[in-house]
Protein backbone atom coordinates (compact mmCIF):
# COMPACT_ATOMS: atom_id res chain seq x y z
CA UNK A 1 -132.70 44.51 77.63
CA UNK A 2 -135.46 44.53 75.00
CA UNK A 3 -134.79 45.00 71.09
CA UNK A 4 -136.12 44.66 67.79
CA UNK A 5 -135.32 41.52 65.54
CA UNK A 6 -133.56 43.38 62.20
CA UNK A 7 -132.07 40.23 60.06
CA UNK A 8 -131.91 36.61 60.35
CA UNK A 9 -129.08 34.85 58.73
CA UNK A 10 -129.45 31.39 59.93
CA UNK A 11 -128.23 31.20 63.42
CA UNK A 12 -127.12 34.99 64.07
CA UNK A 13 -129.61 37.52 64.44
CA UNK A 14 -128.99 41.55 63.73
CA UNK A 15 -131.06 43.44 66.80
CA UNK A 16 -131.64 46.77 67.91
CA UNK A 17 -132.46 48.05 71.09
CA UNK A 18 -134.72 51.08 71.93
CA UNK A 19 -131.73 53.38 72.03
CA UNK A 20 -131.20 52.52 68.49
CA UNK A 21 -128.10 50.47 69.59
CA UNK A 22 -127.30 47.55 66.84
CA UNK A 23 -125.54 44.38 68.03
CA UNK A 24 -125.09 40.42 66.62
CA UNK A 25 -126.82 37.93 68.77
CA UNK A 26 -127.57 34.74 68.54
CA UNK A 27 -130.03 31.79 70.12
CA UNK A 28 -129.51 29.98 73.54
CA UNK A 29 -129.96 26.49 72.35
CA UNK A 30 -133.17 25.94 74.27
CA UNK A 31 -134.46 27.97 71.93
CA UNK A 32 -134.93 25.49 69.17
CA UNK A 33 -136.40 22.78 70.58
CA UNK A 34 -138.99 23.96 72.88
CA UNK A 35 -141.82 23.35 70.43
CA UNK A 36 -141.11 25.66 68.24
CA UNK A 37 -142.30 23.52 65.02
CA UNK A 38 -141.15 26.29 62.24
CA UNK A 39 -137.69 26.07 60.51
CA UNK A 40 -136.60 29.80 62.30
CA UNK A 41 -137.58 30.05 66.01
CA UNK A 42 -136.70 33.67 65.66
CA UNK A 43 -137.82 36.03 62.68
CA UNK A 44 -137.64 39.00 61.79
CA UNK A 45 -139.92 41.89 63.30
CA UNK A 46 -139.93 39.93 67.20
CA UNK A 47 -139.11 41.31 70.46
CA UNK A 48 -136.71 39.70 71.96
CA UNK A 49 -134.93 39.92 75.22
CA UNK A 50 -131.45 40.09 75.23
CA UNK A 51 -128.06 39.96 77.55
CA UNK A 52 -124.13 39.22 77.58
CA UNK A 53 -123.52 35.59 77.96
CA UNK A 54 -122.01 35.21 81.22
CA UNK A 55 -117.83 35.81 81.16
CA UNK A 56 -118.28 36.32 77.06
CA UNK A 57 -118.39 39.52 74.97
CA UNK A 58 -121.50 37.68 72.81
CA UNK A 59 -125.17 39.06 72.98
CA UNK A 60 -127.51 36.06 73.26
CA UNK A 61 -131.28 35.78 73.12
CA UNK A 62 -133.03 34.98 76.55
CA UNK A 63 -136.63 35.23 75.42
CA UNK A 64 -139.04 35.93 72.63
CA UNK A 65 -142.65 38.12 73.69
CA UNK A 66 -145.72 36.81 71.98
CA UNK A 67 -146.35 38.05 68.23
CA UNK A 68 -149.19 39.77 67.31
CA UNK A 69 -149.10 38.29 64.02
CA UNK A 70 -146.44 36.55 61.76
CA UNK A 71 -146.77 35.38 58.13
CA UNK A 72 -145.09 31.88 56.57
CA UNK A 73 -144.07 30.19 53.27
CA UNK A 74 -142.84 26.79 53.18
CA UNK A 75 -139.57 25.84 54.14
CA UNK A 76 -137.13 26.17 50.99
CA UNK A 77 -134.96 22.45 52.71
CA UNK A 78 -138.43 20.88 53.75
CA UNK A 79 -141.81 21.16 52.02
CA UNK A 80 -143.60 19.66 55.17
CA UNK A 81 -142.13 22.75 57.86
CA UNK A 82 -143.06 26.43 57.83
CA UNK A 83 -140.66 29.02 57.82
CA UNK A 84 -141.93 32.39 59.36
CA UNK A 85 -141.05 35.14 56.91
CA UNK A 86 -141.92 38.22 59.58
CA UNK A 87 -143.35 39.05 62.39
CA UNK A 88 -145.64 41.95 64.23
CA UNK A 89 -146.77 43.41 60.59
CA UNK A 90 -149.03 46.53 60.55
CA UNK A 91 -150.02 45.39 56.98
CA UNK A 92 -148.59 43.74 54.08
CA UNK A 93 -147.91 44.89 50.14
CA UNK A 94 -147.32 42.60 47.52
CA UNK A 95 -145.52 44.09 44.83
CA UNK A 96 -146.35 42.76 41.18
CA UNK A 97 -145.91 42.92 37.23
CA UNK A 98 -148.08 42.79 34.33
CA UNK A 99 -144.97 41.65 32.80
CA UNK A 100 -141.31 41.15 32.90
CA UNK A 101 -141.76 39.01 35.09
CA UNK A 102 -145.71 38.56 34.75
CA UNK A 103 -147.59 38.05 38.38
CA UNK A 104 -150.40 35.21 37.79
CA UNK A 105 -153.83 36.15 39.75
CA UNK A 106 -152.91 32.46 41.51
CA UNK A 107 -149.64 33.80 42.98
CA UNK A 108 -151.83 36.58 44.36
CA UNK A 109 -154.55 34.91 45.45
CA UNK A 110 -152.33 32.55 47.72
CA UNK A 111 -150.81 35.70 49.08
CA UNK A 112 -154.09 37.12 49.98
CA UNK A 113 -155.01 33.67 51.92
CA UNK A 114 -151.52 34.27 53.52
CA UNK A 115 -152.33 37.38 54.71
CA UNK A 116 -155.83 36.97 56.02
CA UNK A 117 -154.77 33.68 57.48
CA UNK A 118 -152.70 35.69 59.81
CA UNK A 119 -154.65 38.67 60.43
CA UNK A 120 -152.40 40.49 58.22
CA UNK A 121 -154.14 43.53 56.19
CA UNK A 122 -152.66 43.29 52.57
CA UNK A 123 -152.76 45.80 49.71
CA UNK A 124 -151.26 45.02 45.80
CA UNK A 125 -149.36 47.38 43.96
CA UNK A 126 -148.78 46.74 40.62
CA UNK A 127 -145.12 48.14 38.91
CA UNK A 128 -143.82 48.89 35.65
CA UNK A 129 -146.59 50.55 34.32
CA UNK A 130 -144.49 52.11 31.61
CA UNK A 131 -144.24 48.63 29.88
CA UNK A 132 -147.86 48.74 29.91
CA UNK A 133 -149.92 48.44 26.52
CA UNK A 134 -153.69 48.57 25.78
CA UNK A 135 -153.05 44.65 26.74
CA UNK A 136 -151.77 45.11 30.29
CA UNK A 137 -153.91 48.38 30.36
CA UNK A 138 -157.33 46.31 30.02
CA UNK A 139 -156.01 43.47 32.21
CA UNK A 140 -155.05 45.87 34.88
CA UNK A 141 -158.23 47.35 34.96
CA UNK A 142 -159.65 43.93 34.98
CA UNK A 143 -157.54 43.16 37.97
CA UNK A 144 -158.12 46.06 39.99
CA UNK A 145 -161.84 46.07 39.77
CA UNK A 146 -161.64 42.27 40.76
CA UNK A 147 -160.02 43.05 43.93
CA UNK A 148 -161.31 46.17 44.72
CA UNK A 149 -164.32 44.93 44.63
CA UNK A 150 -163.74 42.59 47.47
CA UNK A 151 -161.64 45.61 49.60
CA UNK A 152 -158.00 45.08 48.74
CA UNK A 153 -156.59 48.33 47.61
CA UNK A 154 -154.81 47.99 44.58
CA UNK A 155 -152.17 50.72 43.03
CA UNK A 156 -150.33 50.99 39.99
CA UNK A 157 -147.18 52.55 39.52
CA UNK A 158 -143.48 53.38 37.76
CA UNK A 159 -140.53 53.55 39.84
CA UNK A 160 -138.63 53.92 36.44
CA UNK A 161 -140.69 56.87 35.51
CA UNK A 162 -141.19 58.12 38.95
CA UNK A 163 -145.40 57.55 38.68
CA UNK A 164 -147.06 56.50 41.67
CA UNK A 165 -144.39 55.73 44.05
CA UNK A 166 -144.92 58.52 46.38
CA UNK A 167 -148.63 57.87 46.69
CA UNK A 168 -147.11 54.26 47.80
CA UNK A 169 -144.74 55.51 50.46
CA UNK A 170 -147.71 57.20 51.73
CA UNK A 171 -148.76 53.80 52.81
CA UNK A 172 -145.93 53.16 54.39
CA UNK A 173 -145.97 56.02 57.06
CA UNK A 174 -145.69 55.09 60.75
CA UNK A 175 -145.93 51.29 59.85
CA UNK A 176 -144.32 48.02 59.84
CA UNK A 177 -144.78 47.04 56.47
CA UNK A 178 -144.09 43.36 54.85
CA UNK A 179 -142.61 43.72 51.08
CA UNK A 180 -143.24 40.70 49.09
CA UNK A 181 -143.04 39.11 45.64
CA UNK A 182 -141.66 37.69 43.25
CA UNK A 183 -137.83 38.49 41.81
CA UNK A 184 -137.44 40.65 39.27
CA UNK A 185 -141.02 42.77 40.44
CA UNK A 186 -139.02 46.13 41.41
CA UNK A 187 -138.82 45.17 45.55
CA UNK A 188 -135.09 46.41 46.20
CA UNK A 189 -135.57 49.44 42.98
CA UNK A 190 -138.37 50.62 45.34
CA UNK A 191 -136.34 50.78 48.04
CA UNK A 192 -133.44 52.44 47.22
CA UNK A 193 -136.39 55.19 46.07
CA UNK A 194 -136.80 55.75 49.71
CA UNK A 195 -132.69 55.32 50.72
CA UNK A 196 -130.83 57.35 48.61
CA UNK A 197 -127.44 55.35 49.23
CA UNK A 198 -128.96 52.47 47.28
CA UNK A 199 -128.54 49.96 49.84
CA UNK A 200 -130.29 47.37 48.11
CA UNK A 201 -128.69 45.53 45.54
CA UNK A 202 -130.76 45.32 42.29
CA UNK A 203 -130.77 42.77 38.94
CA UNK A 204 -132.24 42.55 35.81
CA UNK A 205 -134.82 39.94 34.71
CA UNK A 206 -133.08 37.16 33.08
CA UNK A 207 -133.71 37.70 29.22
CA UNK A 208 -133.84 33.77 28.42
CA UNK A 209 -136.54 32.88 31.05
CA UNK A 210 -138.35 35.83 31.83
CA UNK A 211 -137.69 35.21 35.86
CA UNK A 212 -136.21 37.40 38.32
CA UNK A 213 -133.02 36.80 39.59
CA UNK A 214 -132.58 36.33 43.31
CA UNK A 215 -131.22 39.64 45.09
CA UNK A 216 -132.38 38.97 48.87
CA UNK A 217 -131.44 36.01 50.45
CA UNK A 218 -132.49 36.65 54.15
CA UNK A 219 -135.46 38.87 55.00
CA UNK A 220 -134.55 42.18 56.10
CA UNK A 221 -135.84 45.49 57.86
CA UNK A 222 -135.06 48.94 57.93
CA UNK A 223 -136.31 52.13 59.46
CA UNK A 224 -138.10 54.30 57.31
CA UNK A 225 -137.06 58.13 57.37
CA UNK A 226 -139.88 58.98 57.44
CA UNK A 227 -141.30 57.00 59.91
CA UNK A 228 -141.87 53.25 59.89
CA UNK A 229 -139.98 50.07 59.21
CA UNK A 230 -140.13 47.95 55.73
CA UNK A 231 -139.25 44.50 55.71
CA UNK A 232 -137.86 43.35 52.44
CA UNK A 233 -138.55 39.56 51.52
CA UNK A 234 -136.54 36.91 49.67
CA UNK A 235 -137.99 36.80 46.13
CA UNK A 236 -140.68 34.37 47.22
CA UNK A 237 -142.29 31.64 44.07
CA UNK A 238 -144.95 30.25 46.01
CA UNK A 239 -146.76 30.78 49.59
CA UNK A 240 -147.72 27.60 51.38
CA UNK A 241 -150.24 27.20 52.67
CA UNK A 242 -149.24 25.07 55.99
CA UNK A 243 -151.70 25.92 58.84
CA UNK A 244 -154.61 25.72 56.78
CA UNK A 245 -157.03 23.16 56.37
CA UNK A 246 -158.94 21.91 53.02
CA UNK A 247 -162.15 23.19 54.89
CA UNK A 248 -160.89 26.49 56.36
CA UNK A 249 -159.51 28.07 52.78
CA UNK A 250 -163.22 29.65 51.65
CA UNK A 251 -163.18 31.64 55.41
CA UNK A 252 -159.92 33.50 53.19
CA UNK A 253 -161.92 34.54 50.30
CA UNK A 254 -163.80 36.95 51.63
CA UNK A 255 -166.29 37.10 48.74
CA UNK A 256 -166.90 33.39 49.70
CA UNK A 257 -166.89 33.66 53.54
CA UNK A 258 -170.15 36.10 53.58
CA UNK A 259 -172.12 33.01 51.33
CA UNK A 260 -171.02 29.90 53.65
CA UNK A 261 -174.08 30.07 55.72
CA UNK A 262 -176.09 29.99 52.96
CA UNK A 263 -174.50 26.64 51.15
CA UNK A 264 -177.22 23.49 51.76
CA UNK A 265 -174.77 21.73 53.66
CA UNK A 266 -172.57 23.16 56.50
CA UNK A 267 -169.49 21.57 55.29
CA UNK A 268 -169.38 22.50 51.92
CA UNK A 269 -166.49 22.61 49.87
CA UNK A 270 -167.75 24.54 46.90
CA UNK A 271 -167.04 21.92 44.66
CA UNK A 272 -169.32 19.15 43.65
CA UNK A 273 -171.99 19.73 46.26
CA UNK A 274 -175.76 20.69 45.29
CA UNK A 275 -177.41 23.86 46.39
CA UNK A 276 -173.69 25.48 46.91
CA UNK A 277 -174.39 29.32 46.87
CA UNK A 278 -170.61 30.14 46.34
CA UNK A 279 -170.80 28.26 42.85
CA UNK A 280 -174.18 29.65 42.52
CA UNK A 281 -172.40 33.13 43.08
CA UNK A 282 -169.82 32.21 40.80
CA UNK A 283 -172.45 31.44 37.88
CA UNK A 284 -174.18 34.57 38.31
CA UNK A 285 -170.59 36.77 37.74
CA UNK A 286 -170.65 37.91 41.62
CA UNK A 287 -167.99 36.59 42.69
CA UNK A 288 -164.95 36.09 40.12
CA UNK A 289 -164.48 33.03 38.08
CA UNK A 290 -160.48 33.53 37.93
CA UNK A 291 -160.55 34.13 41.60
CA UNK A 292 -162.69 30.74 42.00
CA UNK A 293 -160.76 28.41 40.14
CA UNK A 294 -157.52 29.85 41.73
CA UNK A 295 -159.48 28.67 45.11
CA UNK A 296 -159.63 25.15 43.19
CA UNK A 297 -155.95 25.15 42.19
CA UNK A 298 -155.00 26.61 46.03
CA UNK A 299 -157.40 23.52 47.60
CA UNK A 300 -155.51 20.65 45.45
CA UNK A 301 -152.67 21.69 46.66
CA UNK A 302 -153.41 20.95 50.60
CA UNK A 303 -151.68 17.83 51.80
CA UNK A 304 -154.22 15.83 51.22
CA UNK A 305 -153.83 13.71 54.39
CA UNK A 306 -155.73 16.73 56.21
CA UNK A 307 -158.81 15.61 54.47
């Protein structure tokens, strides 16, 4: 029998079959060892076969098909594995905050790499726009022109004032849709806009720090009423970026990949090198300094024995 792979909670999985049925299953051991080199052989969003273990009651997992896509952050026990945060995504939407918390550009831009990584269309939406000042007001305008520029959508809205958020569950329609971000950006508020029996638990930022507070611990998806499926994310600080090598990373900026033919040397870095038309680019206010140094900060960061 085929189903749908709802929650992960370590070693028991929440499924669904196509008759909607919902039942606890779990891996055959196989499973994690047959080179399967991320920290969950099973995520969220697969299709998996499953059966009745042979003289049990238990539902097992016999088999996992192939994944059109999947997205990854490091491993919260080990910084060197990859743990897959979801699986078969239509697109993804990174929720984020001006303030309280405040989003940096570099948490975006590593969550844009992410996504185009693994062929995963994103879009930002930006919330609490009723905290908003002429500060955040100029800075979001900033921010949206930046990336709208390069052809991510960006959207701005209030789930406290009720601005924007049906124009952003629009998006959602007849989709599988990855939720991301960090704590404290509005994730589980905006979806107990769509479930009206709150079935997200929601916190305050913590006053002292500034930083969300955890809410979801496992990743999590439900179908929309409307027609779809969200997947709500752990409150994620950083994306790593595992499967990527130091000279891949430009071929995720797509402002940079259209220039790389047209660098003096075919292995450029866009660093140090002479006759480097993405630094030219970047001189000449084409393509945006912020964005390029958070390119610089993302590249340091790549275990450097893959140079």
């Amino acid at each position: 029998m085929q189903a749908l792979v709802y929650k992960s909670t370590g070693s028991w999985y929440q499924v669904k079959n196509e008759a909607g049925e919902e039942f606890k299953a779990r891996v055959k051991g196989k499973f994690k060892i047959d080179g399967i080199t991320s920290t969950n052989p099973i995520a969220v969003g697969d299709v998996v076969d499953i059966d009745k273990e042979d003289g049990e009651e238990s539902i097992v997992i016999t088999n996992i098909h192939e994944r059109n896509n999947y997205i990854t952050r490091q491993s919260p026990h080990n910084k060197h594995l990859h743990h897959i945060v979801a699986a078969n995504l239509d697109q993804s939407i990174l929720l984020a905050t001006l303030k309280d918390p405040k989003t940096s550009t570099g948490f975006i831009d590593r969550f844009l790499v992410a996504s185009e990584a693994y062929h995963v269309p994103a879009i930002i939406v930006f919330n609490k726009s009723d905290l908003y000042k002429s500060k955040e007001k100029e800075k979001f305008e900033q921010i949206k022109n930046i990336y709208e520029k390069i052809a991510y959508p960006v959207y701005s809205m209030s789930i406290s004032e009720d601005a924007g958020v049906n124009e952003v569950k629009e998006l959602l329609k007849n989709k599988t849709t990855l939720l991301s971000g960090h704590s404290g950006v509005g994730k589980s508020s905006f979806i107990n806009t769509i479930f009206p029996e709150n079935i997200i638990k929601t916190q305050e930022v913590s006053g002292w720090s500034g930083k969300g507070l955890h809410t979801t611990t496992f990743a999590e998806m439900f179908d929309l009423p409307f027609g779809g499926k969200i997947i709500d994310t752990p409150g994620m600080r950083e994306f790593a970026m595992m499967d990527i090598e130091p000279h891949e990373l430009s071929h995720y900026f797509p402002e940079m990949k259209t220039l790389i033919n047209d660098c003096r040397f075919n292995n450029c870095m866009h660093t140090e090198e002479p006759g480097c038309a993405v630094k030219a680019a970047v001189e000449e206010n084409r393509i945006s300094a912020e964005r390029y140094v958070n390119y610089l900060n993302i590249l340091a960061t790549i275990d450097n024995k893959k140079w």
